[in-house]
N, C-alpha and C. Protein backbone atom coordinates (compact mmCIF):
# COMPACT_ATOMS: atom_id res chain seq x y z
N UNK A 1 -70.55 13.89 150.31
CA UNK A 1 -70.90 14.07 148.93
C UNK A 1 -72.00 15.13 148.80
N UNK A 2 -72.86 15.17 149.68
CA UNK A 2 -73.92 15.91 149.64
C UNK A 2 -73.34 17.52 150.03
N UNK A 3 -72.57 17.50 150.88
CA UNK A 3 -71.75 18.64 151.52
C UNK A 3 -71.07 19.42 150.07
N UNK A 4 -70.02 18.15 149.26
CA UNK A 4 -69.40 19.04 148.09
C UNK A 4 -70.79 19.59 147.24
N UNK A 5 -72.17 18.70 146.59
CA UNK A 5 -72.73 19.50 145.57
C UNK A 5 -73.61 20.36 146.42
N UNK A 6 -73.75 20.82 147.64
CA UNK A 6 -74.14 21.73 148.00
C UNK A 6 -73.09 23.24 147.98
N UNK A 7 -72.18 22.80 147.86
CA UNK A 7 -71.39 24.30 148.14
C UNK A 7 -70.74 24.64 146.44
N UNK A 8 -70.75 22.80 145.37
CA UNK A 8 -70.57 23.29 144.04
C UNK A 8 -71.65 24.32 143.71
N UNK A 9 -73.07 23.94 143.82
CA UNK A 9 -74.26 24.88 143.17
C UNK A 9 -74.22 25.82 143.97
N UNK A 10 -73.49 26.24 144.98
CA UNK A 10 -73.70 27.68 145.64
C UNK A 10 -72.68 28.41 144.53
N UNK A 11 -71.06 27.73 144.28
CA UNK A 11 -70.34 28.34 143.94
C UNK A 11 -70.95 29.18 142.01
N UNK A 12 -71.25 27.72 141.53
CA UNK A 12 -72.14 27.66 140.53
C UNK A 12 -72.85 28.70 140.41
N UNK A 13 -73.99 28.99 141.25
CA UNK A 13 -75.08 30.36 140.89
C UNK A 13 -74.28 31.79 141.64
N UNK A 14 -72.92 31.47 142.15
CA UNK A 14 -72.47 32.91 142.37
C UNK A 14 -72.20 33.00 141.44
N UNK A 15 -71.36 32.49 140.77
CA UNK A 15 -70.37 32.77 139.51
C UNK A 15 -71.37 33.55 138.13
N UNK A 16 -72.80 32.32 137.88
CA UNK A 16 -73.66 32.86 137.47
C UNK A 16 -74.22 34.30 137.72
N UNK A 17 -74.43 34.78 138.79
CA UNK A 17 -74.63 35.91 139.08
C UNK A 17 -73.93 36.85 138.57
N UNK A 18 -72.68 36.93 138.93
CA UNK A 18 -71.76 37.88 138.85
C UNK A 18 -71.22 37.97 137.07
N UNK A 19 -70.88 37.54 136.63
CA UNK A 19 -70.58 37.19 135.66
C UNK A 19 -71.56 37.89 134.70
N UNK A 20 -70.70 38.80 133.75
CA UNK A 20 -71.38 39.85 133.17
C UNK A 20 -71.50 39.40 131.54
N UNK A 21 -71.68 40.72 130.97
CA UNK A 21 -71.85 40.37 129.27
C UNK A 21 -70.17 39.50 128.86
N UNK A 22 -70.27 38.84 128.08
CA UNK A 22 -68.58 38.34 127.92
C UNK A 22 -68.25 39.00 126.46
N UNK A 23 -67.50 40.06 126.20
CA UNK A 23 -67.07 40.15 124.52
C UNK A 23 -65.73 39.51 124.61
N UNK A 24 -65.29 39.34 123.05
CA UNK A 24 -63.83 38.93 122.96
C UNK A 24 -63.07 40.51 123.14
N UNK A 25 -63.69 41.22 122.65
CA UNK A 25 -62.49 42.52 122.51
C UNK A 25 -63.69 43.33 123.45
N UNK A 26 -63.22 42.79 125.30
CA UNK A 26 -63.05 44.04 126.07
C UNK A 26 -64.91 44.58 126.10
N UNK A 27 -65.11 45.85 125.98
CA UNK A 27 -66.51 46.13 125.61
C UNK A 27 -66.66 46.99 124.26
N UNK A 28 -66.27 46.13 123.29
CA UNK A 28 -66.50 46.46 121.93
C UNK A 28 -67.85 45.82 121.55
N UNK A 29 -68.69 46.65 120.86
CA UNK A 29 -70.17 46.17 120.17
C UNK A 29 -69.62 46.53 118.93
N UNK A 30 -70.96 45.93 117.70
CA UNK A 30 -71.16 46.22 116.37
C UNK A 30 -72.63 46.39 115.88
N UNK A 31 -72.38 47.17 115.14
CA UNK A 31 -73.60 46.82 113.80
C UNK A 31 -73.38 46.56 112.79
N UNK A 32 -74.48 45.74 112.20
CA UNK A 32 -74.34 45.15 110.75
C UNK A 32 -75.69 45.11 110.44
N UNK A 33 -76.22 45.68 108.79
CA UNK A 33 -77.19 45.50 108.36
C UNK A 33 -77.08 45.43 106.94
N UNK A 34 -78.16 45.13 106.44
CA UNK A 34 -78.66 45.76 104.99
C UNK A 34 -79.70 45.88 104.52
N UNK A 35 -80.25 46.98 105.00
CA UNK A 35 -81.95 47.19 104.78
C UNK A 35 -82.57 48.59 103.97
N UNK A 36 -83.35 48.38 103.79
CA UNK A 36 -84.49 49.12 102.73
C UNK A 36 -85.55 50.02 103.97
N UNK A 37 -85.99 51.06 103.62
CA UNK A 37 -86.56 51.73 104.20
C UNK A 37 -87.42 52.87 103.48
N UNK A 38 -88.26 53.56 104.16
CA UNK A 38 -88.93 54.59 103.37
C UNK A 38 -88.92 55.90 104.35
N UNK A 39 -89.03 57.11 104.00
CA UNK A 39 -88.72 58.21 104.61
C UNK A 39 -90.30 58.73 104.27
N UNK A 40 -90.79 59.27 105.32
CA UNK A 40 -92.09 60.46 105.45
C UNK A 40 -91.21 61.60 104.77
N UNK A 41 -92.81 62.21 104.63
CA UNK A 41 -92.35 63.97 103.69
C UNK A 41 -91.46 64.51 104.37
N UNK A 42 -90.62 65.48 103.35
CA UNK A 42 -90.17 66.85 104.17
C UNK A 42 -88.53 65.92 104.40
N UNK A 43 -87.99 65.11 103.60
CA UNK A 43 -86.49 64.29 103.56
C UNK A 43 -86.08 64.51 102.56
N UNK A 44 -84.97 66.18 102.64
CA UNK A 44 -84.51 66.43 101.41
C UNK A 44 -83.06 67.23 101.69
N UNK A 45 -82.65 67.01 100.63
CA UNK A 45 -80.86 67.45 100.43
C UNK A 45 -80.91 68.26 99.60
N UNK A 46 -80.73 70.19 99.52
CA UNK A 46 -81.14 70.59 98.36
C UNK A 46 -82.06 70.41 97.63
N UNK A 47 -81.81 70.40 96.25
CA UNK A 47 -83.33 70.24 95.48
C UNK A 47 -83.74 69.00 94.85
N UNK A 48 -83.07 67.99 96.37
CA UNK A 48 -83.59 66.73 95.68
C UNK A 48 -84.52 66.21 97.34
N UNK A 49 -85.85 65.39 97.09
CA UNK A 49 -86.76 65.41 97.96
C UNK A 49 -86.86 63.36 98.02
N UNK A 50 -86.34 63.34 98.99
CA UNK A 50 -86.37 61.34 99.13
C UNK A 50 -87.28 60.87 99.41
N UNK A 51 -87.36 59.70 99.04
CA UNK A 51 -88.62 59.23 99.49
C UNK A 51 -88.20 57.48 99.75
N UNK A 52 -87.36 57.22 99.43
CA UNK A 52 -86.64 55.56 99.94
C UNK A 52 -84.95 55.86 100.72
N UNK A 53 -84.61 54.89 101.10
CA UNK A 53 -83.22 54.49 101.42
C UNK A 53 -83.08 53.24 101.35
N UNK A 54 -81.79 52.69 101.04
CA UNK A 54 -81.34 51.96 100.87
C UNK A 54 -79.71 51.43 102.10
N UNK A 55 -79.61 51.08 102.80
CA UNK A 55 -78.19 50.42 103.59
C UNK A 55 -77.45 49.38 103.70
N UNK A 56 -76.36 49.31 103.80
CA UNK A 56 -75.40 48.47 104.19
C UNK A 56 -74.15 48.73 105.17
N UNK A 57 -74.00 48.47 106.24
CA UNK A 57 -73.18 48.98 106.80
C UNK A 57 -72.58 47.72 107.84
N UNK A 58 -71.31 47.75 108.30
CA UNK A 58 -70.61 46.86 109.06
C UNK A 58 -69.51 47.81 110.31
N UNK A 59 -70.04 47.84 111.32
CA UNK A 59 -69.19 48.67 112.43
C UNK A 59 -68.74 48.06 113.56
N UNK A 60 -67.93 48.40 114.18
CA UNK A 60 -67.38 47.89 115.07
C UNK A 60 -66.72 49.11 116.04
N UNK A 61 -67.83 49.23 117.44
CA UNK A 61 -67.50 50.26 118.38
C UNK A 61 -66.67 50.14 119.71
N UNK A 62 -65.91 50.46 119.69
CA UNK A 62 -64.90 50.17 120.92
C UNK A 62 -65.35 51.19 122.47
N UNK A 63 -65.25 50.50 123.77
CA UNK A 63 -65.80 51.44 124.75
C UNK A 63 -65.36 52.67 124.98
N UNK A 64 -64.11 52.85 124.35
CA UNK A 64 -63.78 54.33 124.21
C UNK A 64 -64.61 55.41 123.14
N UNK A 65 -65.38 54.65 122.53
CA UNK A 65 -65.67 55.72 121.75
C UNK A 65 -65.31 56.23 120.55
N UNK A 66 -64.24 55.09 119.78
CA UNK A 66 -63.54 55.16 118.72
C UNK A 66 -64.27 54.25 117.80
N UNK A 67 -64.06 54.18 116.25
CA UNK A 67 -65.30 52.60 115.50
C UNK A 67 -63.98 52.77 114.56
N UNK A 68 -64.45 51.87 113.59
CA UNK A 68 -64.35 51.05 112.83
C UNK A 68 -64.77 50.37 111.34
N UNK A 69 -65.06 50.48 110.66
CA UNK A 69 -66.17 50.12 109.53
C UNK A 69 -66.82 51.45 108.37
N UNK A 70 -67.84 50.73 107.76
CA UNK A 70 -68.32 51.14 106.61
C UNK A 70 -69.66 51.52 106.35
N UNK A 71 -70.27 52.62 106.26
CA UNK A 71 -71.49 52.91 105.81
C UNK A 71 -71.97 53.20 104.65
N UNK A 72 -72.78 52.34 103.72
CA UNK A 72 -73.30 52.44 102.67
C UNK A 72 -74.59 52.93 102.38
N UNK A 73 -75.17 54.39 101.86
CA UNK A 73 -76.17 54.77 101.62
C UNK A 73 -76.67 55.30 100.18
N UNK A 74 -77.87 54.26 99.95
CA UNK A 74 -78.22 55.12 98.28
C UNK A 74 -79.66 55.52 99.17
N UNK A 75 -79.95 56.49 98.86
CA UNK A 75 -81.40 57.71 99.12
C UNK A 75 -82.01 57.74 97.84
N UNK A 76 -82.80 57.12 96.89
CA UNK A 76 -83.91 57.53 96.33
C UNK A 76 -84.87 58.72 96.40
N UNK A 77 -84.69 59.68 94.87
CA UNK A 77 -86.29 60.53 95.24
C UNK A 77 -86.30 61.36 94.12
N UNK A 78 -86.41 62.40 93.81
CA UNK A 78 -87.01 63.89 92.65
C UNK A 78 -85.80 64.47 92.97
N UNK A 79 -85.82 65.44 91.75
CA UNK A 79 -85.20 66.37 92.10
C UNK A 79 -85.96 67.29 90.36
N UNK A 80 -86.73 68.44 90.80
CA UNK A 80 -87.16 68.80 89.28
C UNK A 80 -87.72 67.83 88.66
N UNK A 81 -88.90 67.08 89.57
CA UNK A 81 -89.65 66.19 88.84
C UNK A 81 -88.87 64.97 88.05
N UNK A 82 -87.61 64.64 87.98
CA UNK A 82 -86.81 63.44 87.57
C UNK A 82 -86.19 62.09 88.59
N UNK A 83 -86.32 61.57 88.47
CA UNK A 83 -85.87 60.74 89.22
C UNK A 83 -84.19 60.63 89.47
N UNK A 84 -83.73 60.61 91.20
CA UNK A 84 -82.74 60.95 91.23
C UNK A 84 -82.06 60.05 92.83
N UNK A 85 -80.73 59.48 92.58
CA UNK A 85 -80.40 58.37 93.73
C UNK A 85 -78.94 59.36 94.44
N UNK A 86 -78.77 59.39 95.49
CA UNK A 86 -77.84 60.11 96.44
C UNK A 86 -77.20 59.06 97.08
N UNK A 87 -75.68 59.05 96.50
CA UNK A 87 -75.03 57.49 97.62
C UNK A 87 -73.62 58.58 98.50
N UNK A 88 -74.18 57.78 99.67
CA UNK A 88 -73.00 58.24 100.49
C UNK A 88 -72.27 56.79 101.02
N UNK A 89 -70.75 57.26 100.60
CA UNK A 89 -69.95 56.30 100.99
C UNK A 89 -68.84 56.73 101.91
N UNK A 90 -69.29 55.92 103.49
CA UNK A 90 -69.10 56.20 104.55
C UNK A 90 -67.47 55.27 105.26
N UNK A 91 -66.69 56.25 105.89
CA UNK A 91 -65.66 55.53 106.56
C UNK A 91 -66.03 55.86 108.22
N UNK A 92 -66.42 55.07 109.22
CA UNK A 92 -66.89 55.40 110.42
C UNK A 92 -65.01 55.33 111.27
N UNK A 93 -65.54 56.21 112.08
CA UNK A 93 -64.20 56.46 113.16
C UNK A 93 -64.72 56.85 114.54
N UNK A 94 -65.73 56.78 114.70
CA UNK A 94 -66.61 57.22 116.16
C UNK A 94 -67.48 56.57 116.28
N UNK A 95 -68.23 56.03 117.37
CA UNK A 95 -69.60 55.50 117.86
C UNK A 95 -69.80 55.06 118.96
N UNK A 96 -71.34 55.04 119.45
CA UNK A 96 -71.34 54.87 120.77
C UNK A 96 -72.98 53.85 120.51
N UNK A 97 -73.05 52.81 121.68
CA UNK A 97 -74.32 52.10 121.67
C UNK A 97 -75.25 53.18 122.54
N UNK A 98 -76.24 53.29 122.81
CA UNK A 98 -76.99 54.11 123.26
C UNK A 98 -78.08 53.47 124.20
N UNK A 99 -78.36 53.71 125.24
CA UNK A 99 -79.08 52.87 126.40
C UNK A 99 -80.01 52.25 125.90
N UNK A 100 -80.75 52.49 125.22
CA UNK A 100 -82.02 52.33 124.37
C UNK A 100 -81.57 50.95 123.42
N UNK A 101 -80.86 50.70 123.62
CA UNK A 101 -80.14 49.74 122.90
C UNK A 101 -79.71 50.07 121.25
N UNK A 102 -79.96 51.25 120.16
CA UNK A 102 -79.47 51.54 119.04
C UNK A 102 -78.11 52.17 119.38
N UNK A 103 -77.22 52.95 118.00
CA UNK A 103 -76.22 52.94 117.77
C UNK A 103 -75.63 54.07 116.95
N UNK A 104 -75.41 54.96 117.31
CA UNK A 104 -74.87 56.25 116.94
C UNK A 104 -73.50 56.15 116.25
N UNK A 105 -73.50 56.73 115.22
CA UNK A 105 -71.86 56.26 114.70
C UNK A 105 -71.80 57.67 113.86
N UNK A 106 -70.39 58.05 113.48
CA UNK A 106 -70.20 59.03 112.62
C UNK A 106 -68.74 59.04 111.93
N UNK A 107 -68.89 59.71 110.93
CA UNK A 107 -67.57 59.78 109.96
C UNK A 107 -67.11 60.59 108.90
N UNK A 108 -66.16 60.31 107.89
CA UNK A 108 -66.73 61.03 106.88
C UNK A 108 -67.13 60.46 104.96
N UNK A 109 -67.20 61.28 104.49
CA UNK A 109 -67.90 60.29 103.23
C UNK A 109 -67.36 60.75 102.06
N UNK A 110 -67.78 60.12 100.75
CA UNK A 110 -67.61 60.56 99.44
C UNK A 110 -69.31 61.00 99.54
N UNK A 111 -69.97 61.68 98.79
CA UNK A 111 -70.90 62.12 98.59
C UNK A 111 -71.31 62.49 96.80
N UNK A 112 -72.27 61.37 96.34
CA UNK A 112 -72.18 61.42 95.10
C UNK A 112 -73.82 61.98 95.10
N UNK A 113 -74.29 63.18 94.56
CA UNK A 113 -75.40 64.22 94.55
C UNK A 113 -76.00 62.74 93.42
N UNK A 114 -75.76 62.41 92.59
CA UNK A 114 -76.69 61.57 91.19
C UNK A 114 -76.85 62.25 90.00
N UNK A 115 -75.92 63.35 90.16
CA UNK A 115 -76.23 65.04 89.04
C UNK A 115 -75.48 64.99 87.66
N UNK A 116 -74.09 63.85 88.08
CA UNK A 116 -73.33 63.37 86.91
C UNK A 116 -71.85 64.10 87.49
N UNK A 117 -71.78 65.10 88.51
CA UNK A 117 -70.63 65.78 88.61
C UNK A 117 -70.19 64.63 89.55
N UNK A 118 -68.49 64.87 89.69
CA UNK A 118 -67.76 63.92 90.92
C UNK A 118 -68.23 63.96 91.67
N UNK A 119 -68.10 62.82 92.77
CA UNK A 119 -68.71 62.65 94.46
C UNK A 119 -67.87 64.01 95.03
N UNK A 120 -68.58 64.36 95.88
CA UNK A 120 -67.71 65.55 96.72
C UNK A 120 -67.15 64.37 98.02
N UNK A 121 -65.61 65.13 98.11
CA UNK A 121 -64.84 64.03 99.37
C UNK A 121 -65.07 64.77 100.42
N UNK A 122 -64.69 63.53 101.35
CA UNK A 122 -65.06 64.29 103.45
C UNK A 122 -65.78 65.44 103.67
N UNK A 123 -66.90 64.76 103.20
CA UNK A 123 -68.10 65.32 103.88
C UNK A 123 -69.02 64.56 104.67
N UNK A 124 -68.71 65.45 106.09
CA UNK A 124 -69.27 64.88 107.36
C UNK A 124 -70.58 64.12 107.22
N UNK A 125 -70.50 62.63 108.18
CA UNK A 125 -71.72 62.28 108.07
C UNK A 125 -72.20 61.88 109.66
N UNK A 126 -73.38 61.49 109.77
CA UNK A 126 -73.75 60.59 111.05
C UNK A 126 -74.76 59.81 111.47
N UNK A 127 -74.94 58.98 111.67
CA UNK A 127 -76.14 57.82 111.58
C UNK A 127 -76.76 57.44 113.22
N UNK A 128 -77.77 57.46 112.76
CA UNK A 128 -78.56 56.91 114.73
C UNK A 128 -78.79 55.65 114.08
N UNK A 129 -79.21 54.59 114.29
CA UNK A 129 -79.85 53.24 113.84
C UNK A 129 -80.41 52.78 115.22
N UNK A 130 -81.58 51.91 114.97
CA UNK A 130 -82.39 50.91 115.77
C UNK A 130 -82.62 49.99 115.10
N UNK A 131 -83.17 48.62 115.68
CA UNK A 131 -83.49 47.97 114.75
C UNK A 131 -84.32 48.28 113.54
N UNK A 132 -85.40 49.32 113.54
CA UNK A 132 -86.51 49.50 112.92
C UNK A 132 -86.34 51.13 112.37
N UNK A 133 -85.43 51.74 112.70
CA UNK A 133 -85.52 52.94 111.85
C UNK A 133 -83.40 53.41 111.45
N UNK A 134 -83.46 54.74 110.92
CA UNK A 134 -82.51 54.79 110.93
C UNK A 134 -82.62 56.66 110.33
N UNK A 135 -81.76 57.35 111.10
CA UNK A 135 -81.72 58.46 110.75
C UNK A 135 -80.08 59.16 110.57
N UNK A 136 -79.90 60.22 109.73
CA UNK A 136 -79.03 60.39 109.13
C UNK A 136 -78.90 61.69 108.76
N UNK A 137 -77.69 62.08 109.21
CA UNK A 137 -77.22 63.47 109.08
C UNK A 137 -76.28 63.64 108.28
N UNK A 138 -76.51 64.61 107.34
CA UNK A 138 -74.86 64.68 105.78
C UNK A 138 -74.66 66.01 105.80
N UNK A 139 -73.53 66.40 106.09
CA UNK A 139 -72.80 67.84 106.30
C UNK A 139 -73.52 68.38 106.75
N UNK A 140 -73.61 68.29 108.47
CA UNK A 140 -75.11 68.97 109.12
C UNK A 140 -76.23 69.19 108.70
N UNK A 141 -77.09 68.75 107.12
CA UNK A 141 -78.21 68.47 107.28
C UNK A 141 -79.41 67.44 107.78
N UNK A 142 -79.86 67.33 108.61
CA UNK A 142 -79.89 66.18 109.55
C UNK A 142 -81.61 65.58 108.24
N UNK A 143 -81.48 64.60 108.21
CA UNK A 143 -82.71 63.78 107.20
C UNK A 143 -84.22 63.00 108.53
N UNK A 144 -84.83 63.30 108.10
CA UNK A 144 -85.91 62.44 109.28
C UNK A 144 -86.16 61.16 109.20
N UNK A 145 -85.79 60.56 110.06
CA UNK A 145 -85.65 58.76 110.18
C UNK A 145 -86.45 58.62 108.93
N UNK A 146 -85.79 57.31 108.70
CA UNK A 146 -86.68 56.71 107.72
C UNK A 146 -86.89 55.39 108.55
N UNK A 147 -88.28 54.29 108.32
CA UNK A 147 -88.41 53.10 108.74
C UNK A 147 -88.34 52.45 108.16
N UNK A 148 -87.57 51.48 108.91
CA UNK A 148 -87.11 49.84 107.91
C UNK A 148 -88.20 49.17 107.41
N UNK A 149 -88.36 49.09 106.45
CA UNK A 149 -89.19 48.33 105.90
C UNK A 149 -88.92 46.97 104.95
N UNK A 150 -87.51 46.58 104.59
CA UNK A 150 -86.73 45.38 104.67
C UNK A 150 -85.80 45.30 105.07
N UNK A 151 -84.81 43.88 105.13
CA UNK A 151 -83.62 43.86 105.65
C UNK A 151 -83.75 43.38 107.17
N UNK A 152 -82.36 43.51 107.57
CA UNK A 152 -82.36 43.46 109.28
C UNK A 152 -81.24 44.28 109.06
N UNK A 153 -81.04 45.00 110.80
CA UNK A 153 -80.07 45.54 111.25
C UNK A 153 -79.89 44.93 112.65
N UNK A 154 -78.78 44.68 113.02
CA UNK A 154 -78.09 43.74 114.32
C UNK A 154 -77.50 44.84 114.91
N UNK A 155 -77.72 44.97 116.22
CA UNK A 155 -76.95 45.81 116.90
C UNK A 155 -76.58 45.13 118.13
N UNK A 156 -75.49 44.90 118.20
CA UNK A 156 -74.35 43.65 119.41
C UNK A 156 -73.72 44.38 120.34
């Protein structure tokens, strides 16, 4: 008896050992958030200058390198001294987790300026996220992180 639970707890802490991250789908991660944030000077799209963000987003990254999901962005700020909100509405098709543990994703968007004209369609976007910041690039203008300052963002 002593013989079997000696060689069960050997088998036991190999298995433990070896035995890696477990996903259901393979090495697929996600993110999911919905958080509030504020952007330092010098975060602007044209002649409008931000100063908040706003997110929601739900992704799902496959180890190839392919995603899944939705990115929701309203940007708060001026534009000519008026107050003015920038929403980009995001379809993700790429992403990768990043050693550091955040989450690179990209796609393309509707892009509504806040000016009153139509959203402009597929226009490129791309997002870095961490738990605590989040930075964002819209038709190669790249925006300077902004930090979370509510919300959570999950990165799996």
């Amino acid at each position: 008896m002593t013989r079997l639970i000696c060689v069960l707890s050997i088998v036991l802490g190999f298995v433990t050992l070896t035995a890696g991250d477990v996903r259901a789908n393979g090495d697929a991660r996600s993110v999911a958030g919905a958080a509030g944030g504020q952007f330092a000077a010098g975060a602007e799209l044209g002649p409008v200058s931000f100063d908040a963000i706003q997110i929601g987003t739900g992704v799902f990254i496959e180890a190839d390198g392919s995603a899944s999901g939705t990115f929701h962005a309203v940007l708060s700020g001026t534009s000519l001294g008026l107050a003015r909100e920038v929403t980009v509405e995001g379809n993700v098709n790429a992403g990768t987790i990043a050693f550091d543990g955040g989450a690179l994703f990209s796609g393309t968007a509707s892009l509504d300026l806040g000016d009153g004209a139509p959203p402009l369609p597929n226009i490129a976007f791309s997002v870095s996220m961490g738990p605590d910041s989040v930075g964002l690039v819209i038709d190669s203008v790249p925006l300077p992180a902004a930090a979370i300052t509510a919300g959570v963002v999950v990165i799996e």
